[in-house]
PDB file of N, CA and C in Angstrom:
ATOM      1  N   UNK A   1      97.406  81.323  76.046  1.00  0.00           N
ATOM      2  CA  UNK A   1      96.429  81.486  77.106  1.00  0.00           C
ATOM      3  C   UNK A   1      95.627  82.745  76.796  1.00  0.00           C
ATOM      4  N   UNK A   2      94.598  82.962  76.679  1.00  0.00           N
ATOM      5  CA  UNK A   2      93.923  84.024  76.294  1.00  0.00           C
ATOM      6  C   UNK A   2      93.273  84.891  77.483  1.00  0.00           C
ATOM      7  N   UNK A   3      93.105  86.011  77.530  1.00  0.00           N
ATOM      8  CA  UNK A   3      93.151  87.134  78.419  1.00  0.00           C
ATOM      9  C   UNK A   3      92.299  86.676  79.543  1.00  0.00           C
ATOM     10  N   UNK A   4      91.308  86.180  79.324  1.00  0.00           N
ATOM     11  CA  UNK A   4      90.409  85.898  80.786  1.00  0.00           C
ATOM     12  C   UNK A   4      91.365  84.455  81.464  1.00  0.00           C
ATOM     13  N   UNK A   5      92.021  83.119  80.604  1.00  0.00           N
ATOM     14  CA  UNK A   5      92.629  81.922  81.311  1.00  0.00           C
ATOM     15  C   UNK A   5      93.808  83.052  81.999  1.00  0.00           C
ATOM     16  N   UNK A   6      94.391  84.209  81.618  1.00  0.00           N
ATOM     17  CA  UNK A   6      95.187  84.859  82.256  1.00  0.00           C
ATOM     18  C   UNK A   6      94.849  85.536  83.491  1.00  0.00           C
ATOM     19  N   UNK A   7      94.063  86.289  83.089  1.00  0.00           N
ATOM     20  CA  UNK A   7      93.188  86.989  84.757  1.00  0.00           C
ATOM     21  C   UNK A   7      92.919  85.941  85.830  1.00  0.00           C
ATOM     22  N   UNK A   8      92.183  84.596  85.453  1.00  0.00           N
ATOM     23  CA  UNK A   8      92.184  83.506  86.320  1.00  0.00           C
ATOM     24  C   UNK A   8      92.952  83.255  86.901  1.00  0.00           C
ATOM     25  N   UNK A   9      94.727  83.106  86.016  1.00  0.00           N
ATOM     26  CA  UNK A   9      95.425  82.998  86.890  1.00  0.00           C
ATOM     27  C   UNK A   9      96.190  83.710  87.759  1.00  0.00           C
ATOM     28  N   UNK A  10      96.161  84.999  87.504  1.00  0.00           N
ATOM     29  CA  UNK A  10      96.673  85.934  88.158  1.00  0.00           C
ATOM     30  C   UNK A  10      95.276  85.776  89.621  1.00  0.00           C
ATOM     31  N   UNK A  11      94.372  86.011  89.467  1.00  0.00           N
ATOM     32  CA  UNK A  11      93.417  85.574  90.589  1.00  0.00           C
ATOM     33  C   UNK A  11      94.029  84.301  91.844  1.00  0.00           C
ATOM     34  N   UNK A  12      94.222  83.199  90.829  1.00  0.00           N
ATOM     35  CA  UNK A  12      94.595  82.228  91.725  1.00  0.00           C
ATOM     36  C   UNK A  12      95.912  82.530  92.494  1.00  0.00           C
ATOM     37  N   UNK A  13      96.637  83.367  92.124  1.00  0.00           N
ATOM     38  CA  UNK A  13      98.186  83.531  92.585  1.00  0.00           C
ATOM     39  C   UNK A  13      97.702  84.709  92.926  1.00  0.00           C
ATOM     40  N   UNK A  14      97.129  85.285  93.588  1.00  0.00           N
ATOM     41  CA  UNK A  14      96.826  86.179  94.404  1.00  0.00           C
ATOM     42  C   UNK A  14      97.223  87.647  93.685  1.00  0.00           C
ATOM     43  N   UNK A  15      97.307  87.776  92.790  1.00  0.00           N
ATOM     44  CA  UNK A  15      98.126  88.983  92.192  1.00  0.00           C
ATOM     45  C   UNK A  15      97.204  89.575  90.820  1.00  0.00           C
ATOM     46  N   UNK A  16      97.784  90.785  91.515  1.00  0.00           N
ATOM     47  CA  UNK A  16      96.825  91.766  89.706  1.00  0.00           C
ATOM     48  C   UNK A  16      98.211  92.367  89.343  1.00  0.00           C
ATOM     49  N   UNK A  17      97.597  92.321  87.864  1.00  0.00           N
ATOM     50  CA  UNK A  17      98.912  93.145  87.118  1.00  0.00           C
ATOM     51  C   UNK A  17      98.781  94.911  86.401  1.00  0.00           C
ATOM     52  N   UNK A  18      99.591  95.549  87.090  1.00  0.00           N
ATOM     53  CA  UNK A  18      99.116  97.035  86.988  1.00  0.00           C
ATOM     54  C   UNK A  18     100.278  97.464  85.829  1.00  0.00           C
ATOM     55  N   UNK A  19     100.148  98.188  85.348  1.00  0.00           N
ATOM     56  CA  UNK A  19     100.929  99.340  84.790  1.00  0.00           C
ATOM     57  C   UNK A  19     102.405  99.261  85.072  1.00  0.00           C
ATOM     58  N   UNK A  20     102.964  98.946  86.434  1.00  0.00           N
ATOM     59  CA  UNK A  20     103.948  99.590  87.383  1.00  0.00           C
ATOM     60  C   UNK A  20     104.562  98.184  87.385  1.00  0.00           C
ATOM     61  N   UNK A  21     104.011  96.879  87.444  1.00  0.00           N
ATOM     62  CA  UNK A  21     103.908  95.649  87.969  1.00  0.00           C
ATOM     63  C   UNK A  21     102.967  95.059  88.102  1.00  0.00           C
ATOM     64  N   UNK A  22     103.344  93.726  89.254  1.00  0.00           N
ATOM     65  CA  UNK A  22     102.611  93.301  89.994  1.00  0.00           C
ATOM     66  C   UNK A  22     102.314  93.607  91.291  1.00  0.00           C
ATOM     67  N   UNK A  23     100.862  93.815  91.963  1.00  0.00           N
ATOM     68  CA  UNK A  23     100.238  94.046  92.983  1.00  0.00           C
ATOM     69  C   UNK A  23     100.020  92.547  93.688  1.00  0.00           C
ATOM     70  N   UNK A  24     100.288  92.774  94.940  1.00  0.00           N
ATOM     71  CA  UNK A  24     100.214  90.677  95.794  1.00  0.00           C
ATOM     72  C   UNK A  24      99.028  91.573  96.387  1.00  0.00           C
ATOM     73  N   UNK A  25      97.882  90.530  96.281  1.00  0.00           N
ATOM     74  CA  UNK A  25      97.151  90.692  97.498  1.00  0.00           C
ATOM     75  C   UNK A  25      97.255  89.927  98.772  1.00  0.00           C
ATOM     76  N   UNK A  26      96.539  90.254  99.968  1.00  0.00           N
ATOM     77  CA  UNK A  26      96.449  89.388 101.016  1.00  0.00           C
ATOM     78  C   UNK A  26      96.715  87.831 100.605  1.00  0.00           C
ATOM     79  N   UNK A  27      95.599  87.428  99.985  1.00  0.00           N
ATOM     80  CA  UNK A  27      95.547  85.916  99.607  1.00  0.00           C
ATOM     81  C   UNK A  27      96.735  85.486  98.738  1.00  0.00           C
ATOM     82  N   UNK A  28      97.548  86.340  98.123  1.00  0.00           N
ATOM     83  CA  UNK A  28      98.894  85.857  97.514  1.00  0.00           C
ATOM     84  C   UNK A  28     100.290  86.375  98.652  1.00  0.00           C
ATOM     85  N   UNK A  29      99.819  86.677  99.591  1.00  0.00           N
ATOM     86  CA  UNK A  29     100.602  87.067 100.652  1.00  0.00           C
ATOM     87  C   UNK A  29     100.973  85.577 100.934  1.00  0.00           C
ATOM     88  N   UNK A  30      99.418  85.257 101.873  1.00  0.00           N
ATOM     89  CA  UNK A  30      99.557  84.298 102.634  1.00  0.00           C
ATOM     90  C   UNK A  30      99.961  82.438 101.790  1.00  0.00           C
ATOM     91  N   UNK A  31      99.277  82.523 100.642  1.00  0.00           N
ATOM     92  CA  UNK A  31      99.865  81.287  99.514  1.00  0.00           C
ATOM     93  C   UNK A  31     101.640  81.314  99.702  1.00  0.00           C
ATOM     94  N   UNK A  32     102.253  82.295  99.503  1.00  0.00           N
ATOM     95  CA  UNK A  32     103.388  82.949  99.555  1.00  0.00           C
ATOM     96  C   UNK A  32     104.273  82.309 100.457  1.00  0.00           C
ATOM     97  N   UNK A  33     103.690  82.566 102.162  1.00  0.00           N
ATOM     98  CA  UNK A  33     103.890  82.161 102.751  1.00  0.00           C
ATOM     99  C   UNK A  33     103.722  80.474 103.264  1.00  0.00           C
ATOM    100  N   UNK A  34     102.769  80.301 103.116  1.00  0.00           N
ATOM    101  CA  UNK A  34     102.751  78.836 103.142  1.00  0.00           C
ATOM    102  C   UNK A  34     103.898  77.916 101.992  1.00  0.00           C
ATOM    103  N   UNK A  35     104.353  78.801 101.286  1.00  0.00           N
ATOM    104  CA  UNK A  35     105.237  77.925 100.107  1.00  0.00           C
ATOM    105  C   UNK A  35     106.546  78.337 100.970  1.00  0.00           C
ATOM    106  N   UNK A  36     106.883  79.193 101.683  1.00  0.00           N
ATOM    107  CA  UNK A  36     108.250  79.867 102.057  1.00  0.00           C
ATOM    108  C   UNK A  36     108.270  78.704 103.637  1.00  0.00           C
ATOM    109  N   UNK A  37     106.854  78.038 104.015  1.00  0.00           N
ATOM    110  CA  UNK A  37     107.201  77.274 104.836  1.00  0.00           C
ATOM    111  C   UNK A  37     107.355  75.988 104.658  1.00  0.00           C
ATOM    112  N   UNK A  38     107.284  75.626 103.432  1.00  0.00           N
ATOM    113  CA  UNK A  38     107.411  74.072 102.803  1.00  0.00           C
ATOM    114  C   UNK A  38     109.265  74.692 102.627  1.00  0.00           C
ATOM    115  N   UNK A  39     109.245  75.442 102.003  1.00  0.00           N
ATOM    116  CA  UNK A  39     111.302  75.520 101.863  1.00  0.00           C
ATOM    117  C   UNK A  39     111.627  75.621 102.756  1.00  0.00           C
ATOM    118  N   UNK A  40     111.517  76.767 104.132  1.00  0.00           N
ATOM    119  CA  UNK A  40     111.990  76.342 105.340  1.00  0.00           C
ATOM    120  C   UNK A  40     112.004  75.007 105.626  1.00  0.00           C
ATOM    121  N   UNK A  41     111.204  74.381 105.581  1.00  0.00           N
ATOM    122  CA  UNK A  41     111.250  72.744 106.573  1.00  0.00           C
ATOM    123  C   UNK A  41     112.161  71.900 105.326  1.00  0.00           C
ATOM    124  N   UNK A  42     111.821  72.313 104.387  1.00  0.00           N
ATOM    125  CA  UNK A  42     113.181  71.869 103.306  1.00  0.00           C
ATOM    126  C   UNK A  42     114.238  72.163 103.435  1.00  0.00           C
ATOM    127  N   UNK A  43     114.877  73.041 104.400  1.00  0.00           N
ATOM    128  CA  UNK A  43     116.002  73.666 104.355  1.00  0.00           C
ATOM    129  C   UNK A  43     116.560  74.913 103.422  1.00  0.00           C
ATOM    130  N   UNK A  44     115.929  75.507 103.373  1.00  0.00           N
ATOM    131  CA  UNK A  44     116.146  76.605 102.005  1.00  0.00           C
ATOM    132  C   UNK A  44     116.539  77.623 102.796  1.00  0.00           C
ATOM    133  N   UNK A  45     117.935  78.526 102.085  1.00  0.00           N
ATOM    134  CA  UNK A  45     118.573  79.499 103.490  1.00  0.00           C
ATOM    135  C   UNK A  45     117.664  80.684 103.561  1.00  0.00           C
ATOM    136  N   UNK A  46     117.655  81.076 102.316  1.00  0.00           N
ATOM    137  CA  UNK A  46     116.631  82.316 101.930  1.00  0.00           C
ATOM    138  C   UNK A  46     114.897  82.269 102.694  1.00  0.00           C
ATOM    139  N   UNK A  47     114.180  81.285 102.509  1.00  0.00           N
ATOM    140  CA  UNK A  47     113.136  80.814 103.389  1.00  0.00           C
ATOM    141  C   UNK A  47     113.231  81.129 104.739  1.00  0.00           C
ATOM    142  N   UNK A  48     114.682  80.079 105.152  1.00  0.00           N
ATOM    143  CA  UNK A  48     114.454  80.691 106.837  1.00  0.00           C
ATOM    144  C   UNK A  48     114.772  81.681 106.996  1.00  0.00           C
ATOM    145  N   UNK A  49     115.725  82.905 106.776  1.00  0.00           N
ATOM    146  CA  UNK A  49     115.632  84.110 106.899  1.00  0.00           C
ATOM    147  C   UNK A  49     115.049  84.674 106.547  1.00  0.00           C
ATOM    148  N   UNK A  50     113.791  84.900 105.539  1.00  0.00           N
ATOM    149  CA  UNK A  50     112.845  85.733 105.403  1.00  0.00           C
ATOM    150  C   UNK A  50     111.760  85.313 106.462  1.00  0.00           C
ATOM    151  N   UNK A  51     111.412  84.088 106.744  1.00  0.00           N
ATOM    152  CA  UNK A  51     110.737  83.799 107.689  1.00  0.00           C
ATOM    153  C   UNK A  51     111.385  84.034 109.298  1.00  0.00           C
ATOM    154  N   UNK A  52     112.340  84.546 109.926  1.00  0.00           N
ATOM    155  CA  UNK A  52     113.209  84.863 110.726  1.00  0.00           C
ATOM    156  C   UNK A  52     112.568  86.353 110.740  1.00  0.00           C
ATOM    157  N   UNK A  53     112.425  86.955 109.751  1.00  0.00           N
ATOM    158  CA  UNK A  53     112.218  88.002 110.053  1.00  0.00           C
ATOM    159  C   UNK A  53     110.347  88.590 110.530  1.00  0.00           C
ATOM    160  N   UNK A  54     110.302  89.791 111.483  1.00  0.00           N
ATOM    161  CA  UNK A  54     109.211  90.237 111.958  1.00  0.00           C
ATOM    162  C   UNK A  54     107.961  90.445 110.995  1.00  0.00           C
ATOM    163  N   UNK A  55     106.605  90.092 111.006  1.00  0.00           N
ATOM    164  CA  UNK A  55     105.677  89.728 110.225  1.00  0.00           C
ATOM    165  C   UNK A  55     105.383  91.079 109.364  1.00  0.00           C
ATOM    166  N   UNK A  56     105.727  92.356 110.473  1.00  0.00           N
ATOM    167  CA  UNK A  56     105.516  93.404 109.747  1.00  0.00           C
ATOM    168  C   UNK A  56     106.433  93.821 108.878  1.00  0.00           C
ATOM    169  N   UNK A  57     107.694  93.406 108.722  1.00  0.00           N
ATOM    170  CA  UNK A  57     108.936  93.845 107.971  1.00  0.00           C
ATOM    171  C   UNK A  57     108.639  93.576 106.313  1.00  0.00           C
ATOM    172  N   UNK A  58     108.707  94.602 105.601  1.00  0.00           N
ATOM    173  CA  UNK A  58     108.256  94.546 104.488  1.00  0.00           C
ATOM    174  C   UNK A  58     109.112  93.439 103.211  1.00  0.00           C
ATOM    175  N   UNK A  59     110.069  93.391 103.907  1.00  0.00           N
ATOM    176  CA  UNK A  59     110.834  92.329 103.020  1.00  0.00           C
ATOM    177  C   UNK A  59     109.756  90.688 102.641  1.00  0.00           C
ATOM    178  N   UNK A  60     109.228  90.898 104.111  1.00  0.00           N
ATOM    179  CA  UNK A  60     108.259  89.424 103.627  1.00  0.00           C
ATOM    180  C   UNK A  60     107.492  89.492 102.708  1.00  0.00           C
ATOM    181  N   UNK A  61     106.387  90.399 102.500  1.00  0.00           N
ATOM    182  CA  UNK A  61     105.736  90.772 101.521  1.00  0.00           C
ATOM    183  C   UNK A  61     106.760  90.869 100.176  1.00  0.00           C
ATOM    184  N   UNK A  62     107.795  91.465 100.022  1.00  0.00           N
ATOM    185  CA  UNK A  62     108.594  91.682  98.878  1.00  0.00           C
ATOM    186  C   UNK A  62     109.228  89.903  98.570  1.00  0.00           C
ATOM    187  N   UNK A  63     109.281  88.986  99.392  1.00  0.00           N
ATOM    188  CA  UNK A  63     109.543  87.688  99.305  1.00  0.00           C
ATOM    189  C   UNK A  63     108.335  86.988  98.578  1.00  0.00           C
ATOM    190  N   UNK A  64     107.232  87.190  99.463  1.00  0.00           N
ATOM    191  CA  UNK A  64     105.789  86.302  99.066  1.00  0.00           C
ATOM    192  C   UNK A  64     105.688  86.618  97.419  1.00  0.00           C
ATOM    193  N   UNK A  65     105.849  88.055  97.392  1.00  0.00           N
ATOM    194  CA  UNK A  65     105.444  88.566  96.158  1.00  0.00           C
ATOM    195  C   UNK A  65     106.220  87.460  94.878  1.00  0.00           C
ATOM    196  N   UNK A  66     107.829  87.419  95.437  1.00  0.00           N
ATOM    197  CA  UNK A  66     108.615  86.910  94.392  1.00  0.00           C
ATOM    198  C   UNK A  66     108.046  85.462  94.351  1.00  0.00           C
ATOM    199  N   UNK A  67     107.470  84.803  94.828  1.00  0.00           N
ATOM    200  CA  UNK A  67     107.195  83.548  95.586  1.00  0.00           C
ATOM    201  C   UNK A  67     105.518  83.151  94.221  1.00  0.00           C
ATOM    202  N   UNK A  68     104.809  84.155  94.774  1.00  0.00           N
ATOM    203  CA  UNK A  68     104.025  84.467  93.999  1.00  0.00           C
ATOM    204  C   UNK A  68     103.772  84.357  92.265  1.00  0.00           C
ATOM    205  N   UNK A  69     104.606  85.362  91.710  1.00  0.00           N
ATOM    206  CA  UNK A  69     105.263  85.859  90.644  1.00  0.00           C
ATOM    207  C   UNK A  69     105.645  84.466  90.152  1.00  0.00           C
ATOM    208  N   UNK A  70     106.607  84.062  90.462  1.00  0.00           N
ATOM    209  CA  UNK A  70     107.331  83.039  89.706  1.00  0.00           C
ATOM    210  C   UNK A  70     106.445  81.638  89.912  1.00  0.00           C
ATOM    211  N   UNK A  71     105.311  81.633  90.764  1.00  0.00           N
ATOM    212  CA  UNK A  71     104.665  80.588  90.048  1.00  0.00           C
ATOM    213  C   UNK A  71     103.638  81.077  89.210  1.00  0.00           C
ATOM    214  N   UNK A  72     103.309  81.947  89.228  1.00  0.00           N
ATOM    215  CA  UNK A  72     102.284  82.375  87.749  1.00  0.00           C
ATOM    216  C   UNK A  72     102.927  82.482  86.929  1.00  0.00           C
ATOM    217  N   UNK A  73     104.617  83.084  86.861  1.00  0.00           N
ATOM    218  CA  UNK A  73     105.175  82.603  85.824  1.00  0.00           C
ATOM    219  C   UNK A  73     104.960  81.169  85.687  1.00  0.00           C
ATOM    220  N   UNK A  74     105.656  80.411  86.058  1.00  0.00           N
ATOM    221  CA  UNK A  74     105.695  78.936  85.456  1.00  0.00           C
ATOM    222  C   UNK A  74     104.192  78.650  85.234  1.00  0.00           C
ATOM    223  N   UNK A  75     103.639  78.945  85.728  1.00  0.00           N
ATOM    224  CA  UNK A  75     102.135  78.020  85.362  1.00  0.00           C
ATOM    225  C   UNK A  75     101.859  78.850  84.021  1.00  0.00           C
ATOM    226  N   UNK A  76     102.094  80.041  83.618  1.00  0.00           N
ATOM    227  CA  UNK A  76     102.063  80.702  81.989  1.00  0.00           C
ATOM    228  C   UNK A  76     102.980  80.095  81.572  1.00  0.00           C
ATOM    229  N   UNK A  77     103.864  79.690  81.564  1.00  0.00           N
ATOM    230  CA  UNK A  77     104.897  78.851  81.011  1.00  0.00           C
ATOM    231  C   UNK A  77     104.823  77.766  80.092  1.00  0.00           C
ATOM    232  N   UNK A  78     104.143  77.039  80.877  1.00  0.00           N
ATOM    233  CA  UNK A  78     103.774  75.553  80.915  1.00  0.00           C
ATOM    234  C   UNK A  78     102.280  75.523  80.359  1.00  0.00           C
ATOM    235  N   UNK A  79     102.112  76.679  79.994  1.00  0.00           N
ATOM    236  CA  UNK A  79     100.341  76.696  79.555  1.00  0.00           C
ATOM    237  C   UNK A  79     100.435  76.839  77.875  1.00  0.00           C
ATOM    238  N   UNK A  80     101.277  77.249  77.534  1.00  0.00           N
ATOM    239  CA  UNK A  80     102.113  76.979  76.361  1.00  0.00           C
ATOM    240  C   UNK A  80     101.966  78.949  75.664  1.00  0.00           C
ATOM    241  N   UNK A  81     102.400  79.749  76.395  1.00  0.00           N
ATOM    242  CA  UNK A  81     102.523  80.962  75.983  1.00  0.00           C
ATOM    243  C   UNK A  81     103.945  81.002  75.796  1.00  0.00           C
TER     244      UNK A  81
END
């Protein structure tokens, strides 16, 4: 995948990649979340307790993020890097 099909996708998954890590933005917050509510209604234990918890509690964000992350992983994955 070459550096700009990469930035694209980090764009689409809401996330920039810094120095330190990854940065989630808003829009990879909320993607995040909408995937943590397809596993809730799936039954996923981790889902409903992160979603259990208060909107401001930073664990959600630290969830979305992982949520995030691991599908830009797989979609670099599968892109043949």
């Amino acid at each position: 995948m070459a550096t700009d099909e990469r930035q694209e996708a980090l764009e689409r998954h809401g996330l920039a990649e810094e120095q330190d890590g990854f940065v989630l933005y808003l829009r990879g917050y909320q993607a995040g979340m909408r995937t943590a509510r397809a596993l809730r209604d799936r039954g996923n234990e981790e889902a409903i307790q992160m979603l259990a918890l208060d909107a401001s509690d930073p664990l959600r964000w630290e969830y979305a993020s992982a949520i995030q992350i691991e599908a830009f992983s797989t979609e670099i994955h599968r892109s043949g890097i």
